[in-house]
C-alpha atoms as a PDB file:
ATOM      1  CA  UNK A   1     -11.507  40.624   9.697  1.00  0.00           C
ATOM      2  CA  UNK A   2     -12.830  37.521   8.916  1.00  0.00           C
ATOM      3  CA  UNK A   3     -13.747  36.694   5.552  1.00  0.00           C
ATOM      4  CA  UNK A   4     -17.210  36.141   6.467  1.00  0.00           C
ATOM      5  CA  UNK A   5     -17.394  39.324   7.622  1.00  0.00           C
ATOM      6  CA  UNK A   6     -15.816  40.340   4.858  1.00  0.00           C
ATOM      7  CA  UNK A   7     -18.424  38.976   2.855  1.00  0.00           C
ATOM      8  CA  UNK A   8     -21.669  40.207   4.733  1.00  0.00           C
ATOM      9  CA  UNK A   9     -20.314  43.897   3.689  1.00  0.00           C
ATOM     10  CA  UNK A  10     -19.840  42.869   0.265  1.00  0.00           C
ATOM     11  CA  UNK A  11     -23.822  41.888   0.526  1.00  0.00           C
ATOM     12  CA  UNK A  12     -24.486  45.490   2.123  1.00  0.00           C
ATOM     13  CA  UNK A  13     -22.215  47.290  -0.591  1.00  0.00           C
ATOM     14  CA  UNK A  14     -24.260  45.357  -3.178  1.00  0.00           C
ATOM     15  CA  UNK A  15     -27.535  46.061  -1.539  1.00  0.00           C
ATOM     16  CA  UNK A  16     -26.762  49.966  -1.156  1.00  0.00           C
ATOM     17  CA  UNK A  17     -25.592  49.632  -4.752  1.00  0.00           C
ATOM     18  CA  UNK A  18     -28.493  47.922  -5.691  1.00  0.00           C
ATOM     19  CA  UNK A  19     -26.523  45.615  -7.951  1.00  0.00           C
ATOM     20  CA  UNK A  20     -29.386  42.982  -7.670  1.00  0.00           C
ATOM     21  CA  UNK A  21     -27.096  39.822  -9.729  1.00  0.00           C
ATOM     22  CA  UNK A  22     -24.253  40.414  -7.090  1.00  0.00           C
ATOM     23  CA  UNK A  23     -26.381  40.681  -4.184  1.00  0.00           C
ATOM     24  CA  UNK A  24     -28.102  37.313  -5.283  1.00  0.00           C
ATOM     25  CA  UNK A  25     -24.763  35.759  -5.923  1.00  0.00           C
ATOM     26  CA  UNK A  26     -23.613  36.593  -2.673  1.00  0.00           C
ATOM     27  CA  UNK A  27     -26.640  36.149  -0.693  1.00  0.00           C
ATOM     28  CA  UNK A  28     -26.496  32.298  -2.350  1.00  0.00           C
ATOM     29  CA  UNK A  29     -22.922  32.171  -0.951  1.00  0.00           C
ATOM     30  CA  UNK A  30     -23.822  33.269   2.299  1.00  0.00           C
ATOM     31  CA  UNK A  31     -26.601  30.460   2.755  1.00  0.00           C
ATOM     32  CA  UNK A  32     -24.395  28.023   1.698  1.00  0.00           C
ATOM     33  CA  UNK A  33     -21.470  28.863   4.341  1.00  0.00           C
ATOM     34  CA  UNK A  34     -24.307  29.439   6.756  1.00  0.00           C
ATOM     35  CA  UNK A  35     -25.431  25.671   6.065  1.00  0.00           C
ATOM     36  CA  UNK A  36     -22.206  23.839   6.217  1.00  0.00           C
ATOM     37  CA  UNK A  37     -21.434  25.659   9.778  1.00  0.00           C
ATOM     38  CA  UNK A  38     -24.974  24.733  11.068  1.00  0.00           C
ATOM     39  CA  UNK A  39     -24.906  21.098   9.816  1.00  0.00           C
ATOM     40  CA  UNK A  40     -21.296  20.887  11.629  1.00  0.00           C
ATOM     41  CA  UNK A  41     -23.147  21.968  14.581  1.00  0.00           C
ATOM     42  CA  UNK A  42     -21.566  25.635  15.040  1.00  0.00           C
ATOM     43  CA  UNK A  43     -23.187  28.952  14.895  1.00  0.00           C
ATOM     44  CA  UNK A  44     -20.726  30.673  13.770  1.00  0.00           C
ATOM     45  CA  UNK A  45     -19.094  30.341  10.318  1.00  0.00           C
ATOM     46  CA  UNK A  46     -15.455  29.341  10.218  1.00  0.00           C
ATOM     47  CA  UNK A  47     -13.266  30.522   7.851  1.00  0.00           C
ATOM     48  CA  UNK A  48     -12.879  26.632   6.910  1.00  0.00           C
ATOM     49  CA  UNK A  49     -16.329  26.942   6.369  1.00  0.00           C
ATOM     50  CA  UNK A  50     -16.273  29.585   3.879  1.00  0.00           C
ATOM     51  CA  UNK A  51     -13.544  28.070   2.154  1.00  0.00           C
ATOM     52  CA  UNK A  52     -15.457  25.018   1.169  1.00  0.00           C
ATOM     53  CA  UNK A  53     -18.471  26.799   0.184  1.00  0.00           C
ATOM     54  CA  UNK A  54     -16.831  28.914  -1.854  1.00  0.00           C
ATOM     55  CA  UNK A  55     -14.676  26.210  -3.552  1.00  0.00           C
ATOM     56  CA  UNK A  56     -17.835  23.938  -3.989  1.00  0.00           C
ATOM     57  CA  UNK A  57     -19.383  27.414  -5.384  1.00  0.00           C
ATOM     58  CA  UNK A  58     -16.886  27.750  -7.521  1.00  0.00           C
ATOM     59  CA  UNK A  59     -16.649  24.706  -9.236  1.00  0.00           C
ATOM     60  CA  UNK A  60     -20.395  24.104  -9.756  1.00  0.00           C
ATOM     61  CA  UNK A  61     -20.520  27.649 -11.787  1.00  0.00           C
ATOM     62  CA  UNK A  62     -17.462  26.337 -14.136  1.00  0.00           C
ATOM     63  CA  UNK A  63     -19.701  23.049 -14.606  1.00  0.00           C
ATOM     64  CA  UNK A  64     -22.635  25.364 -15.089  1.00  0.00           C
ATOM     65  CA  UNK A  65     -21.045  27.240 -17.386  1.00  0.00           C
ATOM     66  CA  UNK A  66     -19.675  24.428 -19.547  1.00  0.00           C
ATOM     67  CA  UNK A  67     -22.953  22.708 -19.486  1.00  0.00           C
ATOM     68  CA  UNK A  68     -24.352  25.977 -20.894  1.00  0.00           C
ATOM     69  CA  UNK A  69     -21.878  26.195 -23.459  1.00  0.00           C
ATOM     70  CA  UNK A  70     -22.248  22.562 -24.821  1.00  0.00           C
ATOM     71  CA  UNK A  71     -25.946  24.030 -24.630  1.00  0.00           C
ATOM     72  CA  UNK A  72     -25.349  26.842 -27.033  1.00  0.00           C
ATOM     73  CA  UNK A  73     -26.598  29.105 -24.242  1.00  0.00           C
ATOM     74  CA  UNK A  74     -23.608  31.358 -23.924  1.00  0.00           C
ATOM     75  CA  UNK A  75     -25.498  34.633 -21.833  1.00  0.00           C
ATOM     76  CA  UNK A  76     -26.113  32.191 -19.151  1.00  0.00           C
ATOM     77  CA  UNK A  77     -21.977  30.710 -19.274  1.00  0.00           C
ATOM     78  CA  UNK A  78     -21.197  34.112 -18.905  1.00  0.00           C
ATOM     79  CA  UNK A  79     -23.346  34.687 -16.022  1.00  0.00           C
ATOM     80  CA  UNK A  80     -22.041  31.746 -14.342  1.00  0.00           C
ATOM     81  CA  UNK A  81     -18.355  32.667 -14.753  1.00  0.00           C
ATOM     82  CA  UNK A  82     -19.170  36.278 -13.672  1.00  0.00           C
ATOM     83  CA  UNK A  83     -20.015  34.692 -10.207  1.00  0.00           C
ATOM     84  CA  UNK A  84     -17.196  32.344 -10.280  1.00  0.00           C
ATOM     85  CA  UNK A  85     -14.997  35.267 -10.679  1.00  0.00           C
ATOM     86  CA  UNK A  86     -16.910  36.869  -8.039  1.00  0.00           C
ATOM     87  CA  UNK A  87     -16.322  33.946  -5.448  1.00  0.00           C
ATOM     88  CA  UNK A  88     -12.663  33.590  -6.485  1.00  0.00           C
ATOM     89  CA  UNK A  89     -12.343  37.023  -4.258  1.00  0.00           C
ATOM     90  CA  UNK A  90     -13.291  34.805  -1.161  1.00  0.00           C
ATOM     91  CA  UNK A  91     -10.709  32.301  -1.797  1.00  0.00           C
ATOM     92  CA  UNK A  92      -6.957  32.036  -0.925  1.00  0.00           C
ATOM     93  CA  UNK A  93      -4.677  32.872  -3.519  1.00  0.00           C
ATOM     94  CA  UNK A  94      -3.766  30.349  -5.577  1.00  0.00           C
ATOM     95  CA  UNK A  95      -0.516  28.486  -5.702  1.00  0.00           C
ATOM     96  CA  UNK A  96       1.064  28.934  -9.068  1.00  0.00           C
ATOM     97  CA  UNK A  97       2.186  26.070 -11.541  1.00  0.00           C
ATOM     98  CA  UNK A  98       5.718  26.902 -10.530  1.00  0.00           C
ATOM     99  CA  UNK A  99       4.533  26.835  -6.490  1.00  0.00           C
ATOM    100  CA  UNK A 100       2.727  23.681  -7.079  1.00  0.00           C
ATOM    101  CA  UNK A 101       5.041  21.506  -9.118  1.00  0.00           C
ATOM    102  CA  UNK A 102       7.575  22.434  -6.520  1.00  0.00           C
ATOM    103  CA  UNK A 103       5.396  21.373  -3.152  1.00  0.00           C
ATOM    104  CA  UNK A 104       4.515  18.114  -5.295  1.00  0.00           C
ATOM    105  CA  UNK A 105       8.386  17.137  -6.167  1.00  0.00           C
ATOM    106  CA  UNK A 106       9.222  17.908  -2.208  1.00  0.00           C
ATOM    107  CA  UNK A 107       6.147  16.073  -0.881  1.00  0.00           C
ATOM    108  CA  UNK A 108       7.279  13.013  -3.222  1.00  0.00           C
ATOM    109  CA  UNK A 109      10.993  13.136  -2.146  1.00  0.00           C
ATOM    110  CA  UNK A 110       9.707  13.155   1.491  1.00  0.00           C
ATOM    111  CA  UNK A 111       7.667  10.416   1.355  1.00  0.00           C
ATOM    112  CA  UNK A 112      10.326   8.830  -0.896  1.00  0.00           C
ATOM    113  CA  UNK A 113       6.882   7.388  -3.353  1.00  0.00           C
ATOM    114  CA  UNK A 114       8.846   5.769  -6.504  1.00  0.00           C
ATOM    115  CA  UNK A 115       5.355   4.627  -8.730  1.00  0.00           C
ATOM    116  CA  UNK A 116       2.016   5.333  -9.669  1.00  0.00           C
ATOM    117  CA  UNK A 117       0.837   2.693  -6.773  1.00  0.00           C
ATOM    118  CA  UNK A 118       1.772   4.746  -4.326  1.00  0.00           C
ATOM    119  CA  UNK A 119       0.011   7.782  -5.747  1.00  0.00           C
ATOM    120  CA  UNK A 120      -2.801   8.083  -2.880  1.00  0.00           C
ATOM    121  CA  UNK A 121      -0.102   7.943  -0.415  1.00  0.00           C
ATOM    122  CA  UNK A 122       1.462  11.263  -1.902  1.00  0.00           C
ATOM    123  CA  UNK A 123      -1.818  12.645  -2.876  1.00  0.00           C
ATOM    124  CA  UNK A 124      -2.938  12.294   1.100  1.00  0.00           C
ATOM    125  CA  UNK A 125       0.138  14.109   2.697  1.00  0.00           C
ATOM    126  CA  UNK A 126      -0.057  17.284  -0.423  1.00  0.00           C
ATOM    127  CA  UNK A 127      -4.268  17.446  -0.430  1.00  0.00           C
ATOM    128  CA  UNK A 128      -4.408  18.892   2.983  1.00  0.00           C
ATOM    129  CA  UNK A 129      -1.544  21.442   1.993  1.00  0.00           C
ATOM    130  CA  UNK A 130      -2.859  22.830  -0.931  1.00  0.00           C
ATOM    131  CA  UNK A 131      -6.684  22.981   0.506  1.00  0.00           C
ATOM    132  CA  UNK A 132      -8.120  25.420  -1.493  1.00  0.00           C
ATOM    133  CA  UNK A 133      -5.748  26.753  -2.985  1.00  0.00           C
ATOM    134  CA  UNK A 134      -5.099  24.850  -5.927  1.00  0.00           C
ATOM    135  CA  UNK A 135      -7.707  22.109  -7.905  1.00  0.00           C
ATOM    136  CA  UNK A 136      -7.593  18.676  -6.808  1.00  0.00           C
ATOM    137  CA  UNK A 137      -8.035  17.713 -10.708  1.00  0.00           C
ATOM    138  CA  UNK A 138      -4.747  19.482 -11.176  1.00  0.00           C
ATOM    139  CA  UNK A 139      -2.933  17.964  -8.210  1.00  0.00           C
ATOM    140  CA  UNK A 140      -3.681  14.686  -9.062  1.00  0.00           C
ATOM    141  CA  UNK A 141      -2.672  14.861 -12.962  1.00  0.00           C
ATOM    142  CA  UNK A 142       0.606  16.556 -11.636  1.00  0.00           C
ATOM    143  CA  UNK A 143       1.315  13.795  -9.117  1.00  0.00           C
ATOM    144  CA  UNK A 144       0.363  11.080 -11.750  1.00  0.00           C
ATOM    145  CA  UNK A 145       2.846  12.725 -14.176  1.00  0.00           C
ATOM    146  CA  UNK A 146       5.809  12.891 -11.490  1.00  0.00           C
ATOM    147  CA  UNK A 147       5.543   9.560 -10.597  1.00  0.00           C
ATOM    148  CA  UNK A 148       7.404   6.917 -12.407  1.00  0.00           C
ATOM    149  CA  UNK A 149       4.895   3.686 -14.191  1.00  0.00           C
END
């Protein structure tokens, strides 16, 4: 099963469960995925599709959320990392710091980068490996680390 599909049951379940802030969450996910498949000219949703909606989804509730903190509005944080949490589901699972740190030293021996200038070479061979499942932020500050001055 796809994982849109996948995620119009979740909006069912929610809607027979009548859990109105999932249903809302996931409805909002839905239109999103829906919009980046129509603006790439496709009817149907890829499951490329859903994995940048959900990663731009993602990452706009964690800003959300810190903006609310800084804001002294913690209810509303909360909210916004409940539906982060609920996206995460939709995603691939993540590589872990171990997994990553290991794809980053190969991808650098490969490529045989030996500074910091050559840091968007390694950064565009490892980018389209980790797609998704791992934050660019994280990649980059890894790669920067690795790499000789």
């Amino acid at each position: 099963m796809s994982v849109f599909l996948k995620l119009q049951e979740d909006v069912k379940d929610a809607m027979r469960a009548r859990d109105s802030e999932r249903l809302l969450a996931l409805r909002t996910l839905t239109a999103d995925i829906k919009k980046i498949a129509i603006d790439a000219g496709r009817r149907d949703p890829s499951d490329e599709d859903v994995l940048a909606a959900v990663t731009k989804a993602i990452k706009q509730r964690e800003d959300a959320a810190s903006q609310m903190d800084a804001g002294g509005r913690a209810e509303l944080a909360e909210r916004e990392r409940t539906q982060a949490d609920l996206f995460r589901a939709y995603q691939p699972a993540q590589l872990t710091p171990e997994e990553l740190d290991a794809l980053v030293r190969k991808v650098i021996a490969e490529c045989g980068a030996s500074s910091v200038k050559e840091k968007g070479k390694v950064l565009g061979l490892i980018m389209p490996q980790v797609k998704g499942r791992a934050d660019g932020k994280a990649v980059q500050s890894l790669v920067s680390a690795l790499l000789p001055a």
